[in-house]
Protein backbone atom coordinates (compact mmCIF):
# COMPACT_ATOMS: atom_id res chain seq x y z
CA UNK A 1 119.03 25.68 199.92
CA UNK A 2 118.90 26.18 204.01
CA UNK A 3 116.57 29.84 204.51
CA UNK A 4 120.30 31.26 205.99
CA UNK A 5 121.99 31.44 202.60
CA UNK A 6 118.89 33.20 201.41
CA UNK A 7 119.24 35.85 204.61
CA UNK A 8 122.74 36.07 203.80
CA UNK A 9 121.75 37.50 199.90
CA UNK A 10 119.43 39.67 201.49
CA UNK A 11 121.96 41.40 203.55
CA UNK A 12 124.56 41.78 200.68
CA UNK A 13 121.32 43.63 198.98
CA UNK A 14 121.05 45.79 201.68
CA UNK A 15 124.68 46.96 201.65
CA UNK A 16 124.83 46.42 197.80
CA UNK A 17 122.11 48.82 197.23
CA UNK A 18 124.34 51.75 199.61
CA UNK A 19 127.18 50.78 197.35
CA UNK A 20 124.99 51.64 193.62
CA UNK A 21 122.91 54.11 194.71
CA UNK A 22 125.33 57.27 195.05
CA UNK A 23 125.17 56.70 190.73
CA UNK A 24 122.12 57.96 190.71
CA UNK A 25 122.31 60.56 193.69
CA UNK A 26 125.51 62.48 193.34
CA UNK A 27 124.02 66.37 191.77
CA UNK A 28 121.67 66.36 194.98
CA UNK A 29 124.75 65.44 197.18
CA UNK A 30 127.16 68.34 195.27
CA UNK A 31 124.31 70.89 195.85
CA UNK A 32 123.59 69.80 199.67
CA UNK A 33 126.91 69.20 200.98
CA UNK A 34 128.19 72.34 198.55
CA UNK A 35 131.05 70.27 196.69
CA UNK A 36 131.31 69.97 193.16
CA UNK A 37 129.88 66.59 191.56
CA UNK A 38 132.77 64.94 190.64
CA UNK A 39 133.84 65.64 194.40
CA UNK A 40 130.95 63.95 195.51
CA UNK A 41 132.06 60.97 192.71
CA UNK A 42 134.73 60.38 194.92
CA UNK A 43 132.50 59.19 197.65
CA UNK A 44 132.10 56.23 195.20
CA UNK A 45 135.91 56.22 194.92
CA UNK A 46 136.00 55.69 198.59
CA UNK A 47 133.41 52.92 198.87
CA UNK A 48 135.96 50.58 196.87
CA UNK A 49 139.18 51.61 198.67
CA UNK A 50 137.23 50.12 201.85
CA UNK A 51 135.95 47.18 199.98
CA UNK A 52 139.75 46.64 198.76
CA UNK A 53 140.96 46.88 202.45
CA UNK A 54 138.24 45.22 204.23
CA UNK A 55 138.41 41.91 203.69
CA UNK A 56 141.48 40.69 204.30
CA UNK A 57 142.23 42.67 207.16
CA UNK A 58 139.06 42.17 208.75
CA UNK A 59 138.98 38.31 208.12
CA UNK A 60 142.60 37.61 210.46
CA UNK A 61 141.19 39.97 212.77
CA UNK A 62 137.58 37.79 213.49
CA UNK A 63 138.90 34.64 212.12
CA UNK A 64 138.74 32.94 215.71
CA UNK A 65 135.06 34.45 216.49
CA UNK A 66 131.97 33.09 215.52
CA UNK A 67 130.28 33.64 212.72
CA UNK A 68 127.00 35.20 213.55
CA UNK A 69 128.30 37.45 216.11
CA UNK A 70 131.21 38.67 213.40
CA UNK A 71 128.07 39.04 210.89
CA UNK A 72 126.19 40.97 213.30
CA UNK A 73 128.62 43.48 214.32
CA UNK A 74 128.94 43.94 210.55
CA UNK A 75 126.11 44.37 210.28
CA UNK A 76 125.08 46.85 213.26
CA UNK A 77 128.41 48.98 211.85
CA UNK A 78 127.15 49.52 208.45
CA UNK A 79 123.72 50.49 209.79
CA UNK A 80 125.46 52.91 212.02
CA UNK A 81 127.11 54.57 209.01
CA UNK A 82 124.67 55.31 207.52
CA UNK A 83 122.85 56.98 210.19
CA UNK A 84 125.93 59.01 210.88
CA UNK A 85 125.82 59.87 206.87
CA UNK A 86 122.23 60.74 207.16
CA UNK A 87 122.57 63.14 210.14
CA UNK A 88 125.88 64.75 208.61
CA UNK A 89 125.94 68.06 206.90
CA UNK A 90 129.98 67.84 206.53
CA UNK A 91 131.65 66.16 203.25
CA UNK A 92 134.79 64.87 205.17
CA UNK A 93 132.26 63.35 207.54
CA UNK A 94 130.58 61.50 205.11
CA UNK A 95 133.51 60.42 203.05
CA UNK A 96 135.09 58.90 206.03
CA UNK A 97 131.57 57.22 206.78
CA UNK A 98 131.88 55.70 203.28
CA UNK A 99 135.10 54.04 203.62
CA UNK A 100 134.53 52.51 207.42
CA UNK A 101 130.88 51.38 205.63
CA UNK A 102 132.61 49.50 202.68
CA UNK A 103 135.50 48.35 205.15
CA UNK A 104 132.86 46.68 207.08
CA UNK A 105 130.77 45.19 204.21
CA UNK A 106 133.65 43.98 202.54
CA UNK A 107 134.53 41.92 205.88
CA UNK A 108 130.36 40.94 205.80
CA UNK A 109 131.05 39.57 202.01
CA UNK A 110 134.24 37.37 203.33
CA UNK A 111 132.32 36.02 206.60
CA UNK A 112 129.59 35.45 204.48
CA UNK A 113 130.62 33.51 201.74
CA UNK A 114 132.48 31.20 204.47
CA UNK A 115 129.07 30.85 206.66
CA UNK A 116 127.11 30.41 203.67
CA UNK A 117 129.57 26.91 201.77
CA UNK A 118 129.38 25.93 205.38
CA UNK A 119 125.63 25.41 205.66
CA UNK A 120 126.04 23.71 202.34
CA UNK A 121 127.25 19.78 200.78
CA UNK A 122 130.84 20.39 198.51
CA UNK A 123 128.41 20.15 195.52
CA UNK A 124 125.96 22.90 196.16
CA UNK A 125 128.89 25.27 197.06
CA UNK A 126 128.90 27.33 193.97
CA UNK A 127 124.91 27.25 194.12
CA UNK A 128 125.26 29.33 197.67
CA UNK A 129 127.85 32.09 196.13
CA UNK A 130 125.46 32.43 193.47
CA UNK A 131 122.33 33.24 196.10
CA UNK A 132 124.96 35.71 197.80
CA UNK A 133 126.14 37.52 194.39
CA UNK A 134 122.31 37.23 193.41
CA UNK A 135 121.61 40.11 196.50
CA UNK A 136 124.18 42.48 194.83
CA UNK A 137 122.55 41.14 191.51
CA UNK A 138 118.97 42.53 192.58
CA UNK A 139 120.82 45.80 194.20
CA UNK A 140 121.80 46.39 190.42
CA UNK A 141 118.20 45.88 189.41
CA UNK A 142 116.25 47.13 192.10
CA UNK A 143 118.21 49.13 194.71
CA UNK A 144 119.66 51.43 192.35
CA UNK A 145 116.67 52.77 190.91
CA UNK A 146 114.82 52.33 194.51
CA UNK A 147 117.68 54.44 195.89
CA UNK A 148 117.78 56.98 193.53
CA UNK A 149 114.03 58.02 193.29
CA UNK A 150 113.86 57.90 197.35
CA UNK A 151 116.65 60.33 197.19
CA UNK A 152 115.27 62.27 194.16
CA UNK A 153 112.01 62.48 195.79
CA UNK A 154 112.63 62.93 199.59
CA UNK A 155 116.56 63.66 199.28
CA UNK A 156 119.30 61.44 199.40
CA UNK A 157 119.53 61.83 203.17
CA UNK A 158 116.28 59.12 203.04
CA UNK A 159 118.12 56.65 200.85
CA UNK A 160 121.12 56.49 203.41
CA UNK A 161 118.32 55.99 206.59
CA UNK A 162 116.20 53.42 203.93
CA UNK A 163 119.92 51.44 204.09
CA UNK A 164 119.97 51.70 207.61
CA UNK A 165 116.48 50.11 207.78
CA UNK A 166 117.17 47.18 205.55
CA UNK A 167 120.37 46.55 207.35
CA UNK A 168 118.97 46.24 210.75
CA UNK A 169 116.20 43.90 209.04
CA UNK A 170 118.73 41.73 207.83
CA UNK A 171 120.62 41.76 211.18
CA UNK A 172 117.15 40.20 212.40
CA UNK A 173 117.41 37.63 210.11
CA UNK A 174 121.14 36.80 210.52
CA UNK A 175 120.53 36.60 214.27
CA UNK A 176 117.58 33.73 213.69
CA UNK A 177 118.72 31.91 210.86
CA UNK A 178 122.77 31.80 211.38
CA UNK A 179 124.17 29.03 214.05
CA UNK A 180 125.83 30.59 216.84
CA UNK A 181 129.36 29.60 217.83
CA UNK A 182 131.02 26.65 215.08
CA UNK A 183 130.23 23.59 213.99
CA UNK A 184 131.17 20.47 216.73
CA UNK A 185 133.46 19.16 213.59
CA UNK A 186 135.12 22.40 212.38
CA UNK A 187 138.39 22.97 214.03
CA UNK A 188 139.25 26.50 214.93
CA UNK A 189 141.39 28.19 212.65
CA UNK A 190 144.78 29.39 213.13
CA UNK A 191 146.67 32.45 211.20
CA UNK A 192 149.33 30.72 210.36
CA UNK A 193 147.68 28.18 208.25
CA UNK A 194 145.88 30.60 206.74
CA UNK A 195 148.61 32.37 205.99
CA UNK A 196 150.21 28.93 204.70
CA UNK A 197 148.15 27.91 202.55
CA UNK A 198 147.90 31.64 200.59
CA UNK A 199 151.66 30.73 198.79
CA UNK A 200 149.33 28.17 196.29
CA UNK A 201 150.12 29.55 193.19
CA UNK A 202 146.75 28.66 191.23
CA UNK A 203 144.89 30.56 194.23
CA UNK A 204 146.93 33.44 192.39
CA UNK A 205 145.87 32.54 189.60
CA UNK A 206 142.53 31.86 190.61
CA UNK A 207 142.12 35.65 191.76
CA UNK A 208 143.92 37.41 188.72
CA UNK A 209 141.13 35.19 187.05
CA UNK A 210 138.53 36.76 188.82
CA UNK A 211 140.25 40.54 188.62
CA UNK A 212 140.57 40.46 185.17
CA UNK A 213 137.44 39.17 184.57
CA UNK A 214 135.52 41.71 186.98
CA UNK A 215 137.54 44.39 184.99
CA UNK A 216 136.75 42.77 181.68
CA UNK A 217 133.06 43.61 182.19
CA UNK A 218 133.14 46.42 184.07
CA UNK A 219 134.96 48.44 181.47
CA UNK A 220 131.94 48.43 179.65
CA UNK A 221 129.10 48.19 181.70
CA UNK A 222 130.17 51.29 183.65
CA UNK A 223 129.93 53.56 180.43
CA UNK A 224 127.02 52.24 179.06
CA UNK A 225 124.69 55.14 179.71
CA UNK A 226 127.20 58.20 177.73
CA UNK A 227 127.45 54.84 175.33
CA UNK A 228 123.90 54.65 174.48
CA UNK A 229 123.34 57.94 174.27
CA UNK A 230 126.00 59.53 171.82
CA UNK A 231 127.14 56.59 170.47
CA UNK A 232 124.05 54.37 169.83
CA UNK A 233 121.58 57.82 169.76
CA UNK A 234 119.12 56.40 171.70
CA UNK A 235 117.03 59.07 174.00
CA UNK A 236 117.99 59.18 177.85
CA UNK A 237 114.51 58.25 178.77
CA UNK A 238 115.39 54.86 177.08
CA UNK A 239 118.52 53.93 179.13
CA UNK A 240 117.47 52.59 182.31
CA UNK A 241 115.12 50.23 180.73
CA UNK A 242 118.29 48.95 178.44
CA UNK A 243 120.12 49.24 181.92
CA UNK A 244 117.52 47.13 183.53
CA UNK A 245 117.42 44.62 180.74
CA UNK A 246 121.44 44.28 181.81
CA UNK A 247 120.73 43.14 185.03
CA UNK A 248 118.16 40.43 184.07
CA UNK A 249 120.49 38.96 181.71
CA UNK A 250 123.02 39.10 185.05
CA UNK A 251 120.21 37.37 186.83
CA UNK A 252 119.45 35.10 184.37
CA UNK A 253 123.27 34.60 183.98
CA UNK A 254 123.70 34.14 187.73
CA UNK A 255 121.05 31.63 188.36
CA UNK A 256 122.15 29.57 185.43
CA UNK A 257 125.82 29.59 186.39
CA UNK A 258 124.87 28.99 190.10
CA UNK A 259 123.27 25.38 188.87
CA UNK A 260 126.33 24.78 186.48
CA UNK A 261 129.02 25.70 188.58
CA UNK A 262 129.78 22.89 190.69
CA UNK A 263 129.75 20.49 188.17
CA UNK A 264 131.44 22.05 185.41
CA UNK A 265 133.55 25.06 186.69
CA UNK A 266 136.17 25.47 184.09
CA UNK A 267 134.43 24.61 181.26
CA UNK A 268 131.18 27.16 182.94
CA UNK A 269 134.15 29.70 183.30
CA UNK A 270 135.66 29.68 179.55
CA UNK A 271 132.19 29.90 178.01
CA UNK A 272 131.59 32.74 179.99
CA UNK A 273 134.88 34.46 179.50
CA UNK A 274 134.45 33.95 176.20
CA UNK A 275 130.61 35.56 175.75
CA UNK A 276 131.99 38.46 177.21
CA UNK A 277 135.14 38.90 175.32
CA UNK A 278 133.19 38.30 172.33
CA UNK A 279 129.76 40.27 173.47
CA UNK A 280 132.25 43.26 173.89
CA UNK A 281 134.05 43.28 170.95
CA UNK A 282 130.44 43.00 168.84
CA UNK A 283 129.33 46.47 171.03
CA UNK A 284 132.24 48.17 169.81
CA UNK A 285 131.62 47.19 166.63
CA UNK A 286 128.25 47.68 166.23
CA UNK A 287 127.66 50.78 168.89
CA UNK A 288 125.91 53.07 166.50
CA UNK A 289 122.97 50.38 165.56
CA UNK A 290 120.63 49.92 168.50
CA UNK A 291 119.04 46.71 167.44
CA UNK A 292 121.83 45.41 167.84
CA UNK A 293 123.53 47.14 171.04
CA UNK A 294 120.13 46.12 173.16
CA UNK A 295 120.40 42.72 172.96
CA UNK A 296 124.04 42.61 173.03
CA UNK A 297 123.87 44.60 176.25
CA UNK A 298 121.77 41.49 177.78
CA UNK A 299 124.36 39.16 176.65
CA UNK A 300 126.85 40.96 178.50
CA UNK A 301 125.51 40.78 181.64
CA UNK A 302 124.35 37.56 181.01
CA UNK A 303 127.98 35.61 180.15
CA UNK A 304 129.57 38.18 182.97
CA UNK A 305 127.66 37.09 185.92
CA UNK A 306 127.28 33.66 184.28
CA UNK A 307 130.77 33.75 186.00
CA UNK A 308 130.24 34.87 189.28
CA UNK A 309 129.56 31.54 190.95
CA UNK A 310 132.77 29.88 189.46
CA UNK A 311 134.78 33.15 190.43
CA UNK A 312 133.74 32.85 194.53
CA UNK A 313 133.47 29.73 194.67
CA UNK A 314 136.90 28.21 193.21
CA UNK A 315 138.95 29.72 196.07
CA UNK A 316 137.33 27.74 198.57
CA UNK A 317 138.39 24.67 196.52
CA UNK A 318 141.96 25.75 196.03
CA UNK A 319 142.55 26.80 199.60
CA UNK A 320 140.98 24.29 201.85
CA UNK A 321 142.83 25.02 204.90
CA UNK A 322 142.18 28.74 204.62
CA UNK A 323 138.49 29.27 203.62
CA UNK A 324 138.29 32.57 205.52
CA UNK A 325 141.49 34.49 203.99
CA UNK A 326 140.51 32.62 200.60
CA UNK A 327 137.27 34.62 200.20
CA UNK A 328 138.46 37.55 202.17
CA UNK A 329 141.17 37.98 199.21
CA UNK A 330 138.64 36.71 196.43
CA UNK A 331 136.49 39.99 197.31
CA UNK A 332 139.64 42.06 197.33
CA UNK A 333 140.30 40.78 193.52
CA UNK A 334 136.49 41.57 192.73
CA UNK A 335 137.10 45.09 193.70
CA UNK A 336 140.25 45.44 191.96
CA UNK A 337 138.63 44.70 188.61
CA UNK A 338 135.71 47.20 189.71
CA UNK A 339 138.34 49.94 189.70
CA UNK A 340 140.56 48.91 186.97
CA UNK A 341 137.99 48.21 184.38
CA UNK A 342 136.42 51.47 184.45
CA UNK A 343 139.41 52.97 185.13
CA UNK A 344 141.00 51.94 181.74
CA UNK A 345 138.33 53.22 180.16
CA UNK A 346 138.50 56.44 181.63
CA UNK A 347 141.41 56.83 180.24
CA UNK A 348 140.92 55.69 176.70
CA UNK A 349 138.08 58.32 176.83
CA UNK A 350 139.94 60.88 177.99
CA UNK A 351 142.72 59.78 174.88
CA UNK A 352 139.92 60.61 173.03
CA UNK A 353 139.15 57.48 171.19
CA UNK A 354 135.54 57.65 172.18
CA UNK A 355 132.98 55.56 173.99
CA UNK A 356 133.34 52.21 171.78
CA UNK A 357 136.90 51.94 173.10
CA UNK A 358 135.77 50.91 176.22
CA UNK A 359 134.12 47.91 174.82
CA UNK A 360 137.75 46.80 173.07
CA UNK A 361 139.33 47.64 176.19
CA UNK A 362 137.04 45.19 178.18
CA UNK A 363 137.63 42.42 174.86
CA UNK A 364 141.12 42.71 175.74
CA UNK A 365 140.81 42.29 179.39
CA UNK A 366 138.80 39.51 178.77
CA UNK A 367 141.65 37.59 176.32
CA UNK A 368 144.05 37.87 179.63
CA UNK A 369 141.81 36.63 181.69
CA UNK A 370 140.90 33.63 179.34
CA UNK A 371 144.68 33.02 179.22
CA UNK A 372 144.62 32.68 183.16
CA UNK A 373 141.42 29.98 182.79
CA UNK A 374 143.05 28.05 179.60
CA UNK A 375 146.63 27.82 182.25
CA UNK A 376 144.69 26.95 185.20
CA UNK A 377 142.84 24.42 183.36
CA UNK A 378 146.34 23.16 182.19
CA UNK A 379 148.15 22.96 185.63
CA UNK A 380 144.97 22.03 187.89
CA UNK A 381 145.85 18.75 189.88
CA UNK A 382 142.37 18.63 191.62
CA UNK A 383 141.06 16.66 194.21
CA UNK A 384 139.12 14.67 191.65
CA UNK A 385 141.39 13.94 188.90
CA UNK A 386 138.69 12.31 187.02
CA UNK A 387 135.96 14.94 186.63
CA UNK A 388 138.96 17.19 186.27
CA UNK A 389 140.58 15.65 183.46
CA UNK A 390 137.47 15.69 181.78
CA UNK A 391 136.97 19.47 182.41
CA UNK A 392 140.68 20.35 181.19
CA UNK A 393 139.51 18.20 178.16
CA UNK A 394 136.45 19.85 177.40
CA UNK A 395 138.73 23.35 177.67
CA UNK A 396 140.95 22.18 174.74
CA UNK A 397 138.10 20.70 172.57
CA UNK A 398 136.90 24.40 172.84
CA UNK A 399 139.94 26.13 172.25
């Protein structure tokens, strides 16, 4: 794997890490900027309406410039954005420095997924998502909790400049690692065939895949801590240990499905449907026994980022002639499940049908978006209608 692709999942650690850490640093953001905590929630709520936005938009605007200057300016934005949150003592300020941060990254993710399946053979293509999705991976491990005791311990103000740092760092990296201007053989693209080759309908498909699948686990995994604690009973101090055990079963899960994933896609993507829909439904039915929840918490994030390389990858294979409005709209559907997951559950909670819902709500998500693998295993007409075949066979041996 070229040292690039690794540079690239550095910098999506970077910005990952500014997009986790306001979890762990929203009382000492209420009490500074003098706004009620779930006020300063909403700064969280902002981050994904950028990420929603970003990527599509920002991909037709630099889709004729080259991809390490695009990457750069990315880059040298978010950085910016951070400084400007650090040095702010005004709410509005920093809300609005959220959004134009996310809008940015968002854009970073689409360029960035293109650059990387670039550097890459066809065959090593879901391989280089999984290095990319393995930086927000590691943000989930290790930038959260960096972020949050940097901002418990010197105030959140330092966790925003600490972003600022790592983003310039990786700006260094993108500058000596990525190829300036395009490849002699790559043609420069044009909107309109972009645009043209978005009306595939199994590129739909392929993103409600990815939406619902993104929701599926994300209904869960973003109630796990009030889960563990009044449903399971296990002590607060206990939970970000369980927490951390969640993201090295989404390591393990990532690094696994990266070396799967270009061989076996569908087949990689309906076994790890599947562990989630059934991983979930076994939390809510088991959420008051702890040896159990633990190790069904691994699973989860074990079959859901099992997943990932599948999910980012697939569009590139589906929408050849538009690569950089492919992934630009593939990170749009990631962030749609991101809010719609945790937004379900939010409101089964607030029905009142307690924490364990959200683990049937995330089974149930995960039964639609099964559906959308088992149909576009059925109407796939590949470019390989051998390995294919075989694929869609192996679907309905499983089924």
């Amino acid at each position: 794997m070229p040292l690039a692709v690794y540079i690239l999942g550095l910098s999506i650690f970077a910005q990952g890490t500014s997009e986790l850490m306001l979890a762990g640093l929203l009382p000492e953001l209420a009490r500074d900027l003098g706004v009620s905590v779930p006020d300063a929630g909403l700064l969280i709520s902002a981050f994904a309406i950028g990420m929603m936005v970003g990527a599509p938009v920002l991909a037709v605007v630099t889709l004729r410039w080259p991809r390490r200057t695009v990457l750069l300016a990315f880059l040298a934005i978010f950085a910016l954005t951070h400084v400007a949150g650090a040095l702010t003592s005004s709410y509005a300020v920093l809300f609005a420095t959220r959004v134009v941060g996310a809008f940015v990254y968002a854009g970073f993710w689409a360029v960035a997924a293109l650059a990387a399946i670039s550097l890459v053979p066809a065959n090593a293509r879901a391989r280089a998502m999984s290095v990319l999705a393995g930086g927000l991976t590691v943000a989930t491990i290790v930038g959260l909790s960096a972020g949050t005791v940097i901002g418990q311990h010197l105030g959140w103000r330092a966790a925003f400049w600490a972003v600022a740092g790592l983003s310039v760092l990786a700006g260094i990296g993108v500058l000596a690692t990525i190829p300036g201007g395009r490849p002699a053989a790559e043609a420069v693209p044009r909107v309109s065939d972009e645009l043209r080759s978005m009306r595939l309908p199994r590129l739909w498909l392929a993103y409600a895949t990815t939406a619902l699948t993104t929701g599926a686990l994300l209904s869960s995994f973003s109630y796990l801590s009030p889960f563990l604690t009044d449903v399971t009973g296990l002590d607060a101090a206990w939970v970000p240990a369980v927490l951390a055990l969640y993201g090295v079963g989404s390591l393990i899960g990532i690094t696994v499905g990266g070396r799967i994933a270009d061989a076996r896609p569908l087949p990689l993507l309906f076994a790890g449907v599947t562990g989630v829909v059934l991983t979930s439904a076994a939390l809510a039915l088991s959420a008051s026994v702890a040896l159990l929840v633990i190790p069904l918490i691994f699973l989860l994030g074990l079959f859901g980022f099992g997943t990932n390389p599948v999910l980012s990858a697939r569009p590139f294979t589906l929408a050849k002639n538009a690569p950089t409005l492919a992934a630009a709209l593939n990170v749009s559907a990631f962030n749609v499940g991101i809010t719609a997951g945790p937004w379900l559950g939010g409101v089964a909670i607030d029905a009142g049908l307690g924490y364990p819902s959200v683990a049937w709500i995330g089974a149930a998500i995960g039964v639609a978006a099964l559906a959308t693998v088992v149909l576009a295993a059925a109407l796939h007409r590949g470019d390989s209608p051998a390995p294919e075949s075989a694929e869609i066979a192996e679907i309905r041996s499983a089924v």
